[in-house]
Protein backbone atom coordinates (compact mmCIF):
# COMPACT_ATOMS: atom_id res chain seq x y z
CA UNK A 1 51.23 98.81 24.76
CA UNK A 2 53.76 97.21 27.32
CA UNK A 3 52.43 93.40 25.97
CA UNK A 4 53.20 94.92 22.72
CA UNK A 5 56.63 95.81 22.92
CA UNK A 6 57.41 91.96 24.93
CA UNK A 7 56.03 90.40 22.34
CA UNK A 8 57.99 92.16 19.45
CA UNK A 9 61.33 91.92 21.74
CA UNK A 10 60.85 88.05 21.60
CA UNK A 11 59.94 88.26 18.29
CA UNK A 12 63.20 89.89 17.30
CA UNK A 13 65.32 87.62 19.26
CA UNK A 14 63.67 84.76 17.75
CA UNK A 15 64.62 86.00 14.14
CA UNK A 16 68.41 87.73 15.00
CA UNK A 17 71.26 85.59 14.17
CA UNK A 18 72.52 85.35 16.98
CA UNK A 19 72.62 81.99 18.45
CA UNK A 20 69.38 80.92 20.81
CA UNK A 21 68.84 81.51 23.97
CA UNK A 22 66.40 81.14 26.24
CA UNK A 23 62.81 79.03 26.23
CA UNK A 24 63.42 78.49 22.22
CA UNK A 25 63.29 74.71 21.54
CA UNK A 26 65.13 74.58 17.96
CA UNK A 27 68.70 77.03 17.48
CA UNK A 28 68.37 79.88 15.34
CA UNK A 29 67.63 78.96 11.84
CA UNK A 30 71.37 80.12 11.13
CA UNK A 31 72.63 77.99 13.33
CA UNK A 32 71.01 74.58 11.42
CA UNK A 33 71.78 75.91 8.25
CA UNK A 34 75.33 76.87 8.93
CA UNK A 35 75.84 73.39 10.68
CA UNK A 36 73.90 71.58 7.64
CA UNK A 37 76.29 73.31 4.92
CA UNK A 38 79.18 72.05 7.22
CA UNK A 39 78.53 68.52 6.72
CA UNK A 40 77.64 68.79 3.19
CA UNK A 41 80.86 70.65 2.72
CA UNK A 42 82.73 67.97 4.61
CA UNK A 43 80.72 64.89 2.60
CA UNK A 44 81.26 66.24 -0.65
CA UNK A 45 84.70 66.28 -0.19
CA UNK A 46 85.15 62.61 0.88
CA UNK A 47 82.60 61.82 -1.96
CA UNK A 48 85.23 63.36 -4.41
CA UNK A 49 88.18 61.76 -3.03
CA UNK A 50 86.33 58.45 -2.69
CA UNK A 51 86.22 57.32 0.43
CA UNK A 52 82.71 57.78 1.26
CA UNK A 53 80.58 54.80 2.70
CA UNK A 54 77.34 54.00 2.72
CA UNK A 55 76.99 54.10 6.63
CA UNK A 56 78.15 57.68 6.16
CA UNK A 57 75.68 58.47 3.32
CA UNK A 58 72.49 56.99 5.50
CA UNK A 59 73.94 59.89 8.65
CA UNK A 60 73.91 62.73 6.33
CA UNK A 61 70.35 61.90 5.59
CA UNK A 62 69.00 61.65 8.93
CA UNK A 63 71.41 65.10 9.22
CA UNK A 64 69.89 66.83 6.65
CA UNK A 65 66.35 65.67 8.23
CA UNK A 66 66.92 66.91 11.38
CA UNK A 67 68.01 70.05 10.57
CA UNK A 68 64.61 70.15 8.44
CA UNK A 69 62.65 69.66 11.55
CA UNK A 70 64.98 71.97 13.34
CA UNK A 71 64.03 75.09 10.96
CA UNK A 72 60.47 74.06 10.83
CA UNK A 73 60.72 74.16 14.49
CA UNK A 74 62.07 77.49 14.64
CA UNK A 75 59.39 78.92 11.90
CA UNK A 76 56.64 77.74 13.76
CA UNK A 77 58.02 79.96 16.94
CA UNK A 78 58.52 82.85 14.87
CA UNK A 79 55.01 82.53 13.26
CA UNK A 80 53.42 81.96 16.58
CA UNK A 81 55.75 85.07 18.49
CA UNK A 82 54.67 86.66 15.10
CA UNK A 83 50.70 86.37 15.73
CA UNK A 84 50.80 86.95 19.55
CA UNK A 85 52.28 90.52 18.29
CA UNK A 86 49.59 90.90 16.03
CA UNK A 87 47.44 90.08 18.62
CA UNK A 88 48.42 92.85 21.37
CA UNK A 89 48.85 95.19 18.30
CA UNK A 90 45.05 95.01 18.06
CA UNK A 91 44.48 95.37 21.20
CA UNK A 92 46.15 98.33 21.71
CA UNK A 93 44.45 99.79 18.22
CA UNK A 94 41.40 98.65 19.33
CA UNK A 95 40.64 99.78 22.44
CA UNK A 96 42.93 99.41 25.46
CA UNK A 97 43.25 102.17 27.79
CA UNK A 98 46.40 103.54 27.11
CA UNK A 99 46.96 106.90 25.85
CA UNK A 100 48.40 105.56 22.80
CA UNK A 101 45.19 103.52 21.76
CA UNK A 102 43.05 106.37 23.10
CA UNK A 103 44.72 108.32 20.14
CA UNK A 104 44.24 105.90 18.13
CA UNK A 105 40.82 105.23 18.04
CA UNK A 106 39.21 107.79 16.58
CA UNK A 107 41.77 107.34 13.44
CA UNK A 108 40.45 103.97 12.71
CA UNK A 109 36.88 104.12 13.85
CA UNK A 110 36.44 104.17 9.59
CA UNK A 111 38.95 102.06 8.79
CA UNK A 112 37.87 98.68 7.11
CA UNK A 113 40.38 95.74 7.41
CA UNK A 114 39.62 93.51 3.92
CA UNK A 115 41.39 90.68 2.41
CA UNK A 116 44.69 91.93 0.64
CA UNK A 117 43.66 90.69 -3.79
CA UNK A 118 45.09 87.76 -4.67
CA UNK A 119 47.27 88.99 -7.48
CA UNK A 120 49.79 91.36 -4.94
């Protein structure tokens, strides 16, 4: 139950807003996005008064690009945090010795896990 709980308190620091900390390797996806909007706000504005360049143009390409990869990044942590939950979840459902999965047990010895149907 304890490798359940670490695993949903990354898990929950990898999704707050709250800026990133720690072993993450992208910022929160807040963070990109917020940052991203920024420099669309800013480029749009010297688009409308005209004195855009192309130079300027090519950077907010390889900006909007890198913020991309910076919230794929960050999805892939969550998804994988998101599994390794799953993961001790089951183990504690299925058959660890604490007294929580001890209770547990005979509540889902009849319990059949199926594929959800496709149209939910």
């Amino acid at each position: 139950m304890e490798t359940a709980l670490k695993e949903l308190e990354k898990l929950q620091k990898l999704v707050s807003d709250e800026p990133s900390t720690g072993k993450s390797k992208a910022p929160a996806i807040q963070e990109s996005l917020n940052s991203l909007l920024q420099t669309l706000h800013v480029q749009k504005k010297r688009l409308e008064a005209g004195i855009a360049t192309e130079a300027e143009l090519t950077t907010l390409a390889r900006t909007v690009e890198a913020r991309k990869k910076e919230i794929d990044e960050r999805q892939k942590e969550i998804y994988n945090s998101l599994a390794r939950y799953g993961k001790a979840l089951d183990k504690v459902s299925r058959g660890g010795s604490s007294p929580v999965a001890e209770a547990l047990n005979p509540a889902l010895d009849g319990i059949e896990i199926c594929d959800a149907p496709a149209d939910i």
